[in-house]
Protein backbone atom coordinates (compact mmCIF):
# COMPACT_ATOMS: atom_id res chain seq x y z
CA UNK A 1 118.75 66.67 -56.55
CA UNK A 2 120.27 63.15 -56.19
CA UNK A 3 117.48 60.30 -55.94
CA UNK A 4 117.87 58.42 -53.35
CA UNK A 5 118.90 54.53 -53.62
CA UNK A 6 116.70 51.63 -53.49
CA UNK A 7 118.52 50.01 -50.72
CA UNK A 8 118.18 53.22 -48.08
CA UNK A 9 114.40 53.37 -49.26
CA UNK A 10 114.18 49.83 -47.73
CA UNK A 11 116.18 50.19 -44.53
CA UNK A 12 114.36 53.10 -44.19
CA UNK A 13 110.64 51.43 -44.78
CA UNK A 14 111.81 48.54 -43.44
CA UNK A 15 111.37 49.88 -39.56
CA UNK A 16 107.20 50.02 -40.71
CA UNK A 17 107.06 46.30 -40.92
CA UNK A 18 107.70 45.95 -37.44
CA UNK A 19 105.71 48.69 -36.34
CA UNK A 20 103.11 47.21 -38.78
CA UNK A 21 103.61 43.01 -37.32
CA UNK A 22 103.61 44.86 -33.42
CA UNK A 23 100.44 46.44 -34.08
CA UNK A 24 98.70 43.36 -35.83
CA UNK A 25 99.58 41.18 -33.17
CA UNK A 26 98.38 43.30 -30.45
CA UNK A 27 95.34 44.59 -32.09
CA UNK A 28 93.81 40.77 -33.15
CA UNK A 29 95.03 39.04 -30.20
CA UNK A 30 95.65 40.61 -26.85
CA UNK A 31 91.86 40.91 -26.28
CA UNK A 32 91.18 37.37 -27.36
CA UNK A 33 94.23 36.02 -25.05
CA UNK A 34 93.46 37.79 -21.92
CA UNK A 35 89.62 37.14 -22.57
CA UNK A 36 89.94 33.34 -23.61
CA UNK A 37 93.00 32.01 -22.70
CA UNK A 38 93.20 33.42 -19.35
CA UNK A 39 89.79 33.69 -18.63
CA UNK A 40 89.62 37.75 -17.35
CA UNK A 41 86.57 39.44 -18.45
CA UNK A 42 85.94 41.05 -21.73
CA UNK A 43 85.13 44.42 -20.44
CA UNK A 44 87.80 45.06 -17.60
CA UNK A 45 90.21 43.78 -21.01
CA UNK A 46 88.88 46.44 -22.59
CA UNK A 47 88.80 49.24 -20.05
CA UNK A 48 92.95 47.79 -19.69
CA UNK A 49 93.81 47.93 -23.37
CA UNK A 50 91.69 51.52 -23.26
CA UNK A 51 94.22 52.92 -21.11
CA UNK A 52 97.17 52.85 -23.32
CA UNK A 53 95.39 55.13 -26.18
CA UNK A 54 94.38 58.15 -23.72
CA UNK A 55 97.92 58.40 -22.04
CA UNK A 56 99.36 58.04 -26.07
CA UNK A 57 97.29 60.99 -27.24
CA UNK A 58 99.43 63.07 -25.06
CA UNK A 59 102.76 61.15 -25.48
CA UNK A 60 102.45 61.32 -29.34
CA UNK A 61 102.45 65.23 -29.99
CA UNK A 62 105.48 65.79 -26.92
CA UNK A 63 107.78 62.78 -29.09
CA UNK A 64 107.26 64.85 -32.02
CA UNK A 65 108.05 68.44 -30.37
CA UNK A 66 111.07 66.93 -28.62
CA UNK A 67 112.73 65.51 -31.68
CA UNK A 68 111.52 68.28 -33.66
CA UNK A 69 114.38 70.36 -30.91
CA UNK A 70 116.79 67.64 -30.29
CA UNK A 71 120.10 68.36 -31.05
CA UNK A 72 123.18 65.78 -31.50
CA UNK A 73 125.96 63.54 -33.30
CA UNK A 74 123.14 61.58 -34.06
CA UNK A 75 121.15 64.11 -35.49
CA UNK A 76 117.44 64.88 -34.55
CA UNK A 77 116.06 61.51 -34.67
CA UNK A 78 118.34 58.62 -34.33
CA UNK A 79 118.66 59.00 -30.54
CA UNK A 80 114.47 58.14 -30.40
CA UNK A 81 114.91 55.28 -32.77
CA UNK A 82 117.65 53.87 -30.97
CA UNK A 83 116.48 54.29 -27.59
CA UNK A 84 112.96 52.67 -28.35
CA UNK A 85 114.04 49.21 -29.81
CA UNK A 86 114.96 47.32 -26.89
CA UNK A 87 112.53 48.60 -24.72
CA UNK A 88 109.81 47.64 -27.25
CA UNK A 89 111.31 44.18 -28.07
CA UNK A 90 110.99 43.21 -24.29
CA UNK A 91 107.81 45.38 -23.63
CA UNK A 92 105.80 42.86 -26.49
CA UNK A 93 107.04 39.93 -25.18
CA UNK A 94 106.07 40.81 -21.45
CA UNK A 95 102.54 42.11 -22.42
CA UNK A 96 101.61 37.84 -23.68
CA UNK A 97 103.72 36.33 -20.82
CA UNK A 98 101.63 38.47 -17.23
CA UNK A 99 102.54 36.68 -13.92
CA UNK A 100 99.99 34.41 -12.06
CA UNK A 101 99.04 37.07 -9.80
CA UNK A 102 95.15 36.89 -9.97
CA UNK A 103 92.56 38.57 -12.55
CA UNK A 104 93.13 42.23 -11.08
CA UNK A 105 96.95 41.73 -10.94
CA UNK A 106 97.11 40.31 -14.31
CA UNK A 107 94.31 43.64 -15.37
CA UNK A 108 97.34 45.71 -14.31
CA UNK A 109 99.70 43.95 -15.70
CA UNK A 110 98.01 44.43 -18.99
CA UNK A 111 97.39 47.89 -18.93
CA UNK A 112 101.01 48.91 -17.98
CA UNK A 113 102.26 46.36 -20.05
CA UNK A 114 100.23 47.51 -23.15
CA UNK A 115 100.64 51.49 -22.01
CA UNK A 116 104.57 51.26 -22.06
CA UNK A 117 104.64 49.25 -25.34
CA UNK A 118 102.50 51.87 -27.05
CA UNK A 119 104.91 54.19 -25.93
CA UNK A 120 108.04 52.54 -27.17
CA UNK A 121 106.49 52.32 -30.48
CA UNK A 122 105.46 56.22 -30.73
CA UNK A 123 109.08 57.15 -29.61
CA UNK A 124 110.28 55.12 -32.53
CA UNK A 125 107.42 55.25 -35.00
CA UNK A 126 106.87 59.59 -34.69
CA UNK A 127 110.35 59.87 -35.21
CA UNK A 128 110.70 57.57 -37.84
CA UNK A 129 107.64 59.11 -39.90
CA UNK A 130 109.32 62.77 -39.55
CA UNK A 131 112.99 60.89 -40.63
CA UNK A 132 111.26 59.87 -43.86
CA UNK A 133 109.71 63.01 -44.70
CA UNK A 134 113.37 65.22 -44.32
CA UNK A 135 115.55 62.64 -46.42
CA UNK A 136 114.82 64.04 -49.23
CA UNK A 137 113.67 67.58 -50.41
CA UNK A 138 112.07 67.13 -53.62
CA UNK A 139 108.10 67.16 -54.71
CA UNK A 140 108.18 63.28 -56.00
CA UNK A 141 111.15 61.94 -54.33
CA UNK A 142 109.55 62.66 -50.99
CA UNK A 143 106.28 60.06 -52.83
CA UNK A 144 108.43 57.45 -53.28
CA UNK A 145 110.28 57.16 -49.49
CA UNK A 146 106.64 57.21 -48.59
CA UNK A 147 105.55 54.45 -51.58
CA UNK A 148 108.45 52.02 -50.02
CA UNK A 149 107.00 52.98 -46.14
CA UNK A 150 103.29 52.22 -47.27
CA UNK A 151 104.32 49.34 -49.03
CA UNK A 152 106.68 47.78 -46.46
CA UNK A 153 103.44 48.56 -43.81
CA UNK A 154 101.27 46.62 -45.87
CA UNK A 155 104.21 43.63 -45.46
CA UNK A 156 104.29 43.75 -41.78
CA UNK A 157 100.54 43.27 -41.70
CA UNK A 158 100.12 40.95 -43.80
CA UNK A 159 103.25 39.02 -42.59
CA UNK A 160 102.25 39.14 -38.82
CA UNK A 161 98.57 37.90 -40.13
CA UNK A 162 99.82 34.72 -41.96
CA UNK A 163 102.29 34.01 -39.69
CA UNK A 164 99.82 34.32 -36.88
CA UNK A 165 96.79 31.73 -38.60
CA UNK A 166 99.25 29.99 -40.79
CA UNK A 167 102.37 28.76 -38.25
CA UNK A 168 101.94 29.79 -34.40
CA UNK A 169 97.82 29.33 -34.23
CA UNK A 170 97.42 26.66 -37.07
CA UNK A 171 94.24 24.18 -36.26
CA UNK A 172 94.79 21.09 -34.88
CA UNK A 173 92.20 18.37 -33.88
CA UNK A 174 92.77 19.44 -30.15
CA UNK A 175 92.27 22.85 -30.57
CA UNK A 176 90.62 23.90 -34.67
CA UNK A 177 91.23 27.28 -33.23
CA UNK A 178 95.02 27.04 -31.79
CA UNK A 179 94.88 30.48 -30.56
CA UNK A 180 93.46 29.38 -27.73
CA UNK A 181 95.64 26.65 -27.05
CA UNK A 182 97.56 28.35 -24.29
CA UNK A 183 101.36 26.76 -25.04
CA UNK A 184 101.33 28.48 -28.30
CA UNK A 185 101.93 31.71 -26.80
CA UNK A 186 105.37 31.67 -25.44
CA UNK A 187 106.57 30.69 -28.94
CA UNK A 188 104.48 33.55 -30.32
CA UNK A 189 105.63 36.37 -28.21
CA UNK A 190 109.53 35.63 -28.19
CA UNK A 191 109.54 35.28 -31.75
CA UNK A 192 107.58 38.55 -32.88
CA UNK A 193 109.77 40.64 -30.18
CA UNK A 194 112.85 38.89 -31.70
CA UNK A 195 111.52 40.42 -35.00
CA UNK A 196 110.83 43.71 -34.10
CA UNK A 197 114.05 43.68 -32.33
CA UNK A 198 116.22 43.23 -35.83
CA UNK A 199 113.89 44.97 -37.62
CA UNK A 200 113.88 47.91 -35.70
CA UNK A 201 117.69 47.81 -35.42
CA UNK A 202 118.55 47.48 -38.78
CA UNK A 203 116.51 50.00 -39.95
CA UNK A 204 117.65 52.86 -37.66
CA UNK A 205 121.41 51.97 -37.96
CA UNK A 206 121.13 51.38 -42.14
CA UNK A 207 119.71 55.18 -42.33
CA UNK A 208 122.70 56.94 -40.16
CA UNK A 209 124.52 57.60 -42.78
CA UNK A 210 121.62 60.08 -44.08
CA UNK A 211 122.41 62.11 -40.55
CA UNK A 212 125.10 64.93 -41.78
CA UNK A 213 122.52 65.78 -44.59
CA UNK A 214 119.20 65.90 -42.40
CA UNK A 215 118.11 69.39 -40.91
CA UNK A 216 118.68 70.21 -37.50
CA UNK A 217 117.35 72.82 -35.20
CA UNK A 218 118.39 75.92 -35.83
CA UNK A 219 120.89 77.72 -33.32
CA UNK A 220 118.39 79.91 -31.32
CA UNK A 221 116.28 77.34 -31.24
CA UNK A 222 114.75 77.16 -27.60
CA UNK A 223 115.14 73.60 -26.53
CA UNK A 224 112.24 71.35 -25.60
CA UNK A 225 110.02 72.09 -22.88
CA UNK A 226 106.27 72.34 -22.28
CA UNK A 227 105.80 75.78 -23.32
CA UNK A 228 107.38 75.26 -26.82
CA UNK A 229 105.96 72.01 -26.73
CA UNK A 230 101.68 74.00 -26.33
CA UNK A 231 103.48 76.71 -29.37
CA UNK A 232 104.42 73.87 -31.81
CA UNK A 233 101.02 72.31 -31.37
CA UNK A 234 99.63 75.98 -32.26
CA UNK A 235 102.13 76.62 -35.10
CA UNK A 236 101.14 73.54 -36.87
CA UNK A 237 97.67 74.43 -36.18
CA UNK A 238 97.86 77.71 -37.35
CA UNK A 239 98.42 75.93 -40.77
CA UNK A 240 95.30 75.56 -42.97
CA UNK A 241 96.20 72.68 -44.71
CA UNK A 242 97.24 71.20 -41.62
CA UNK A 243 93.84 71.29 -40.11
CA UNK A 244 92.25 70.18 -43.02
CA UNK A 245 94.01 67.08 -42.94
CA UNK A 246 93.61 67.13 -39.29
CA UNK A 247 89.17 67.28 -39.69
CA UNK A 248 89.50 64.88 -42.96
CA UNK A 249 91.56 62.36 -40.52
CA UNK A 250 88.84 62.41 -38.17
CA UNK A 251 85.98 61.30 -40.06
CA UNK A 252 88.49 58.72 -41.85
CA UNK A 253 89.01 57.76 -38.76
CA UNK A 254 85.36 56.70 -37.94
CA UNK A 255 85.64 54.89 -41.01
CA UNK A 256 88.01 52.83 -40.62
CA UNK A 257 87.56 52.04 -37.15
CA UNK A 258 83.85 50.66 -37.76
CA UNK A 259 84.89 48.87 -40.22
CA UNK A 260 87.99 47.64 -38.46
CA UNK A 261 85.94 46.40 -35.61
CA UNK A 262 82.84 44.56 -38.18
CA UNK A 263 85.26 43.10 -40.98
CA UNK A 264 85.90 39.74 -39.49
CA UNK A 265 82.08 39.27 -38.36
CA UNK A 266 81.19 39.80 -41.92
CA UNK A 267 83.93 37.47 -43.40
CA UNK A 268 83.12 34.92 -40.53
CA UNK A 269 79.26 35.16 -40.25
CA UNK A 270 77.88 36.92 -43.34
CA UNK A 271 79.92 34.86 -45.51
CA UNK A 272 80.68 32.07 -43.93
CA UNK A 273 84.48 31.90 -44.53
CA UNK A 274 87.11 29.62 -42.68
CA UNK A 275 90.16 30.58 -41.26
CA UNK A 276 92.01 29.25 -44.44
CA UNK A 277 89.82 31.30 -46.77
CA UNK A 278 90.02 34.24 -44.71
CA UNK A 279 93.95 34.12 -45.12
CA UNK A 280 93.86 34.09 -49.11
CA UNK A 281 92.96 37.91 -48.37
CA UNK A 282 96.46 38.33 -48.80
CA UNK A 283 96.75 38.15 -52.16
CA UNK A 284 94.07 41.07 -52.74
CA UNK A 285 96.31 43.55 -50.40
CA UNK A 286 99.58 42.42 -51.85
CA UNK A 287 97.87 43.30 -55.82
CA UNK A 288 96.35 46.94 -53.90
CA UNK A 289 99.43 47.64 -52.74
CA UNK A 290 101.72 46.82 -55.18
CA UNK A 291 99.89 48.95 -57.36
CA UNK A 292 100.11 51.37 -55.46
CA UNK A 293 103.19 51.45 -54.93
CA UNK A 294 104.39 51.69 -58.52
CA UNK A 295 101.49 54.25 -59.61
CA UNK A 296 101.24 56.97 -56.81
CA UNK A 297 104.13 59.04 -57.79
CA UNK A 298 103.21 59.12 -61.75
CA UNK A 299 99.40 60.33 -60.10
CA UNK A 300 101.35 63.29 -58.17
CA UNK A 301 102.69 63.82 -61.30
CA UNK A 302 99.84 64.46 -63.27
CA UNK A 303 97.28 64.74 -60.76
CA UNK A 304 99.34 66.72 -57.93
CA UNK A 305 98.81 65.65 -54.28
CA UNK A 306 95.65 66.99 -53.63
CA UNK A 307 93.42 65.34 -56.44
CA UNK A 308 95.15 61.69 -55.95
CA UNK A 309 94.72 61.70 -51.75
CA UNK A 310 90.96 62.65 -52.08
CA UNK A 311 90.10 60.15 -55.30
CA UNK A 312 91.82 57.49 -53.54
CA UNK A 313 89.79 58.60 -49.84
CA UNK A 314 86.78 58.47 -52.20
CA UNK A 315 87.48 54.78 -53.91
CA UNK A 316 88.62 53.49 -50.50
CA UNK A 317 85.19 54.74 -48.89
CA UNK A 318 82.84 52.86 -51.38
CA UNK A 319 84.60 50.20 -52.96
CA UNK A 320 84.74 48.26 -49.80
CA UNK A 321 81.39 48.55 -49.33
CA UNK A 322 80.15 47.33 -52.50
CA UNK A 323 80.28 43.58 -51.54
CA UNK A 324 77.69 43.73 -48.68
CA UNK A 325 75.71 46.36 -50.20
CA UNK A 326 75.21 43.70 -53.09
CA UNK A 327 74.44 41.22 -49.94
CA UNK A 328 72.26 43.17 -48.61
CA UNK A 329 70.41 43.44 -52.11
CA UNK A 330 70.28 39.52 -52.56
CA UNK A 331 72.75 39.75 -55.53
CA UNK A 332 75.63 37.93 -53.57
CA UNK A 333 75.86 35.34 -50.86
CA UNK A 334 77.40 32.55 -48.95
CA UNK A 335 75.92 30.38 -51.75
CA UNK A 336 77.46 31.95 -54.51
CA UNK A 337 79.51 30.24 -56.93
CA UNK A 338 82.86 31.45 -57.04
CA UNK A 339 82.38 33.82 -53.84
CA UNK A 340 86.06 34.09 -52.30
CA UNK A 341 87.74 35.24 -55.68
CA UNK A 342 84.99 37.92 -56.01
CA UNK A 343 85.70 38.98 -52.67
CA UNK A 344 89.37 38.77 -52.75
CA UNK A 345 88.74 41.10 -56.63
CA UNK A 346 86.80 43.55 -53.86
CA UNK A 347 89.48 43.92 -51.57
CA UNK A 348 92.45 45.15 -54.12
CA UNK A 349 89.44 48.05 -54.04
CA UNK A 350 90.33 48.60 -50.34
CA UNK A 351 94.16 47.94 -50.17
CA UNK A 352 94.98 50.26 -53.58
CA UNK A 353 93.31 53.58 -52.79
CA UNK A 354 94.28 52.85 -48.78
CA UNK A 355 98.15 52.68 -49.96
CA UNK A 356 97.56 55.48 -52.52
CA UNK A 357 95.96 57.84 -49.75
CA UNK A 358 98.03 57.02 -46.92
CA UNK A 359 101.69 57.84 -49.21
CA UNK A 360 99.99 60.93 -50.35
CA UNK A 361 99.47 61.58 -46.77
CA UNK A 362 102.55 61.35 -45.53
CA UNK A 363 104.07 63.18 -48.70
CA UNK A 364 101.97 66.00 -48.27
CA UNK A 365 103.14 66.47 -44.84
CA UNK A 366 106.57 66.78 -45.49
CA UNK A 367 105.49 69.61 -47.85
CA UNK A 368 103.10 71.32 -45.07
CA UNK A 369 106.59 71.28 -42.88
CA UNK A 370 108.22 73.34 -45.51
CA UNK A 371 105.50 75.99 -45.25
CA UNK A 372 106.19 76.16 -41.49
CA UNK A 373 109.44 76.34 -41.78
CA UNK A 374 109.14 79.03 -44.06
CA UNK A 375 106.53 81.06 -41.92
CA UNK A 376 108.12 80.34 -38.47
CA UNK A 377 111.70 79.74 -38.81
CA UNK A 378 111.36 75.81 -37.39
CA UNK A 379 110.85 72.46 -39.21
CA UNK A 380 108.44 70.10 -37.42
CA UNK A 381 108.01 67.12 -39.50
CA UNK A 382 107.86 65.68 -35.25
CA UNK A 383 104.73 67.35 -34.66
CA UNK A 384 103.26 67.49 -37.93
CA UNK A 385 103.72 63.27 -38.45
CA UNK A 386 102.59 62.65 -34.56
CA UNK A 387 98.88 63.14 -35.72
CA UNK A 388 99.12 60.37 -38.19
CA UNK A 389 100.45 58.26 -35.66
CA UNK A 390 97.62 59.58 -33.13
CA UNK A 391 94.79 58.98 -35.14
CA UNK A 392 96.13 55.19 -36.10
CA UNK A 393 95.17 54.86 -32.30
CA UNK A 394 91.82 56.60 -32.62
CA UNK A 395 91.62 53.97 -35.42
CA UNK A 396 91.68 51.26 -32.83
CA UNK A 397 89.68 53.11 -30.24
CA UNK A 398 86.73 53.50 -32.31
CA UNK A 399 87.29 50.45 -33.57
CA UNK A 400 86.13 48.84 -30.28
CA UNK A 401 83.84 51.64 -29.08
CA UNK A 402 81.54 51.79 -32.30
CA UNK A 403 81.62 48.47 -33.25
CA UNK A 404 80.12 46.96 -30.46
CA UNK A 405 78.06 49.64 -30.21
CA UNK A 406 76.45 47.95 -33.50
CA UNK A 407 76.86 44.76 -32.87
CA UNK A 408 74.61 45.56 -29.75
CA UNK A 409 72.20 47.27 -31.63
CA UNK A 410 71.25 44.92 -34.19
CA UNK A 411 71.86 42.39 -31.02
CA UNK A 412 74.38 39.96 -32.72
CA UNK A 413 74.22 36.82 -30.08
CA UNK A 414 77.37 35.82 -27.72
CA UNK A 415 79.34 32.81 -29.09
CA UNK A 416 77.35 32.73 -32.48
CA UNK A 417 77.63 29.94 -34.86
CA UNK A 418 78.18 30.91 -38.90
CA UNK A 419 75.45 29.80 -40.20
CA UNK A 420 73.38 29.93 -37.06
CA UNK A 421 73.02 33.73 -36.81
CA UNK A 422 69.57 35.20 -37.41
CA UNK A 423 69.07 36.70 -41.41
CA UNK A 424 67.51 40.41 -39.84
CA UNK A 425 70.71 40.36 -37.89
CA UNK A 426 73.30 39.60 -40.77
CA UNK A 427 71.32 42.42 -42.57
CA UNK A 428 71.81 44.99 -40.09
CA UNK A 429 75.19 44.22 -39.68
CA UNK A 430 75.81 44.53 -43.78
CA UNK A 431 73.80 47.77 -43.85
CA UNK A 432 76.24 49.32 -40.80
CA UNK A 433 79.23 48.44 -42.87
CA UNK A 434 77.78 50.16 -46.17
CA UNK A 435 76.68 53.04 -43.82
CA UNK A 436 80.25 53.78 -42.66
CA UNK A 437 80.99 55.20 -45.79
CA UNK A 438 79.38 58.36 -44.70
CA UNK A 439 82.03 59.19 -43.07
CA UNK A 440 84.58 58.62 -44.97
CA UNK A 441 83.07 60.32 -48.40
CA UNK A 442 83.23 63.62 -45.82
CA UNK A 443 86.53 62.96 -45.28
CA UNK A 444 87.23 62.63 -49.11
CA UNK A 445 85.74 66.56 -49.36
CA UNK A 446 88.28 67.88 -46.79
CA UNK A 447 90.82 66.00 -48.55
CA UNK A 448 90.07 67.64 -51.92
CA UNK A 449 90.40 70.87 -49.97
CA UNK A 450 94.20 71.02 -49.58
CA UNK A 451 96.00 73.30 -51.26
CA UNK A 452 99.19 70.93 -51.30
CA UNK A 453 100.18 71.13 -55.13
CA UNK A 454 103.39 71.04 -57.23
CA UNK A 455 102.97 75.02 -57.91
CA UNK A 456 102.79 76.09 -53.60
CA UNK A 457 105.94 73.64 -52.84
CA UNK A 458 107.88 75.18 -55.84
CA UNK A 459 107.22 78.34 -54.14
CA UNK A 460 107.91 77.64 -51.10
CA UNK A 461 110.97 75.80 -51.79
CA UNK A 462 112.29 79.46 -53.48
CA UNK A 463 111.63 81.49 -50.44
CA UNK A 464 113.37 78.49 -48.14
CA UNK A 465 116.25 78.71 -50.65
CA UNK A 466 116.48 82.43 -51.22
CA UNK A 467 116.22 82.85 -47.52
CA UNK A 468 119.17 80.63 -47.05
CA UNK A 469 121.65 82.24 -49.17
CA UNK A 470 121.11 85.71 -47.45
CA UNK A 471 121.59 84.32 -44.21
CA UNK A 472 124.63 82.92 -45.60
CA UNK A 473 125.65 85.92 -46.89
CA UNK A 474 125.40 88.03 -44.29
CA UNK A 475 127.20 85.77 -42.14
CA UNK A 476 129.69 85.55 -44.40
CA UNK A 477 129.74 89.55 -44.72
CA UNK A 478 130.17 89.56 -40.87
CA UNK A 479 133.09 87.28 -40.95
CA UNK A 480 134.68 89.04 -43.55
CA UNK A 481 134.49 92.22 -41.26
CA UNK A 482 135.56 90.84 -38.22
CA UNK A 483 138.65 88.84 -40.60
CA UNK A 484 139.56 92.44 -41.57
CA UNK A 485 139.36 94.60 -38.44
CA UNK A 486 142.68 95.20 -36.97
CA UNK A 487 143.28 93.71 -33.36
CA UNK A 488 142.73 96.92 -31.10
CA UNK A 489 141.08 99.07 -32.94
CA UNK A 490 138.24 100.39 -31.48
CA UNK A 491 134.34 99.32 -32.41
């Protein structure tokens, strides 16, 4: 098979970074803008942004089902990507710019706001996922669409970061934290939505000319409804390596979210850093996932699928951890000579394996819809990718939940000071971080579980094939008959 070009692998991965720069954005500031620049209370925030992640856990898995069906010119995903970019330019920019219409007006506000724009982004980011796992067929070629998405994420984020501390919120002597100098914002907000508005375009309109050679539903496909909608959702469970992934996602999932929510209070209070120092982080994720992106398809290579997601899961769960286990121990601390390049050395540990796993992820998905295909007759790289994008908003959930759930218990004091906060208190927090990796070293066993390897997709791939050409044949046979059967003559 043909390899696909460079320059569709970036339009392609290219509609990530502004999934990836929406998400940042929301995720590290609505709560601090609504909490501190408006002045609404940190809880009902909370309860408002909480909203938007139940009604998504049903919205995800329907997006998928419904493009999985979806028949058109435009093939079985386009319509979704198109139809979602507008809606989520103007949906970002309306969630930072509420109406003065009072504390519970403006609590509405946000949680409608922040409800539709998750929305918007699942009908373009499910259908997007599935889009990158049909453009290509083969075992390695299907690694490296995902290598460009994982590695066009990681530019998003780390874009939407520095432009965030570096240009919109840069200190001034009026406001050392200019986040929460309120005529930032407008700025802010119309320039991210213009963004993810070319972004978003660009990307879906660059990959149309992949539509003649994308499947589509077959003929007798029923179309979408809510009782094909509960059997895909059983189909793909019915898959064991499906729920594998689906169990090893879950306790990832508590992973990162902990950590999600007590990263910055270690950077900030454990080890003192500034704003400025916090933002040289960037040049640990950029190493991570550059080498990432060059090494993960040699590793499913040699290693298969299988071996490579669960030794990166494993790497990603402990080497993390490592800097505030040696904390905790006395061997490293705010005082130490040379601190922010050790830590930045650390944190290529977190960004590599989290690239390496996340491709492999999304690679061994596209192979799980070929087994589906082959046992039930219907691809549904929709249904099968919604879960990824589900459990990115677990991610955040937990994130909030568990977090503070820590911070409470080792009582970490309101409006702390770095250098102020109590040692027993910096301790527990170090040893909560280190103890996340529980988690995610189960996750790394359900991981090494799959049976995702070079051997079942070559399989697979046969049967798909040789299934193929006899439905070609026969219809071609019934053609032929109907071609030579005089007009008339009886059946």
């Amino acid at each position: 098979m043909t390899a696909l070009s460079k320059r569709l692998k970036i339009s392609y991965a290219l509609g990530s970074t502004a999934e990836a720069i929406a998400i940042t954005a929301t995720t590290s500031f609505l709560l601090l803008f609504y909490n501190q620049v408006k002045g609404l209370p940190a809880a009902h925030v909370g309860l408002a942004l909480a909203a938007g992640l139940i009604v998504n856990a049903v919205f995800d898995p329907l997006v998928g089902s419904w493009s999985d069906r979806t028949r058109s010119k435009w093939g079985r995903r386009h319509p979704f990507l198109f139809a979602s970019i507008l809606p989520a330019a103007l949906l970002f920019w309306a969630v930072f710019n509420p109406p003065d219409i009072g504390e519970l007006g403006q609590l509405i506000w946000l949680a409608l706001a922040n409800t539709m724009l998750l929305q918007a982004m699942t009908l373009y980011h499910t259908p997007h996922l599935a889009l990158g796992g049909e453009l290509s067929e083969d075992y390695l070629e299907r690694t490296s669409v995902m290598a460009y998405n994982s590695f066009f994420l990681w530019i998003g984020d780390t874009l939407g970061w520095l432009l965030s501390f570096r240009v919109f919120f840069a200190a001034t002597e009026q406001f050392p934290n200019g986040a929460l100098d309120p005529s930032r914002w407008p700025t802010f907000s119309i320039t991210i939505a213009l963004m993810i508005l070319v972004m978003l375009s660009y990307s879906s309109w660059a990959t149309r000319s992949r539509i003649p050679f994308l499947p589509q539903p077959a003929a007798d496909t029923p179309r979408f409804g809510l009782r094909e909608l509960f059997r895909d959702i059983g189909r793909a469970l019915s898959n064991r390596n499906y729920v594998v992934l689906l169990v090893g996602l879950f306790f990832l999932s508590m992973m990162v979210g902990v950590r999600s929510g007590l990263w910055l209070y270690g950077a900030t209070y454990f080890w003192r850093l500034t704003n400025d120092q916090i933002s040289w982080f960037a040049l640990g994720s950029f190493a991570g996932y550059l080498f990432a992106a060059f090494a993960v398809k040699p590793l499913h290579a040699r290693l298969d699928k299988r071996w490579t997601g669960a030794g990166a899961l494993l790497l990603y769960a402990i080497g993390p951890a490592i800097p505030l286990a040696l904390g905790w121990l006395g061997i490293l601390s705010a005082d130490t000579p040379g601190l922010l390049p050790i830590l930045i050395g650390f944190s290529i540990l977190q960004h590599a394996p989290y690239s390496l796993m996340t491709t492999t992820l999304y690679s061994a998905l596209a192979d799980i819809a070929d087994e589906n295909e082959l046992k039930h007759g219907l691809r549904q790289e929709g249904v099968l990718y919604a879960t990824r994008t589900f459990f990115a908003r677990v991610d955040q959930a937990l994130g909030t939940a568990l977090a503070g759930f820590v911070l409470t218990l080792i009582a970490f004091p309101e409006k702390a000071t770095p250098g102020q906060v109590p040692e027993p208190v910096l301790m527990g927090l170090a040893a909560a971080f280190v103890l996340s990796t529980i988690p995610g070293l189960v996750a790394g066993i359900f991981y090494a579980m799959l049976r995702v390897t070079r051997g079942s997709y070559t399989a697979t791939r046969a049967a798909l094939d040789a299934r193929a050409l006899s439905t070609k044949g026969e219809a071609g046979s019934v053609e032929s008959a109907t071609v030579q059967k005089a007009p008339g003559t009886p059946a």
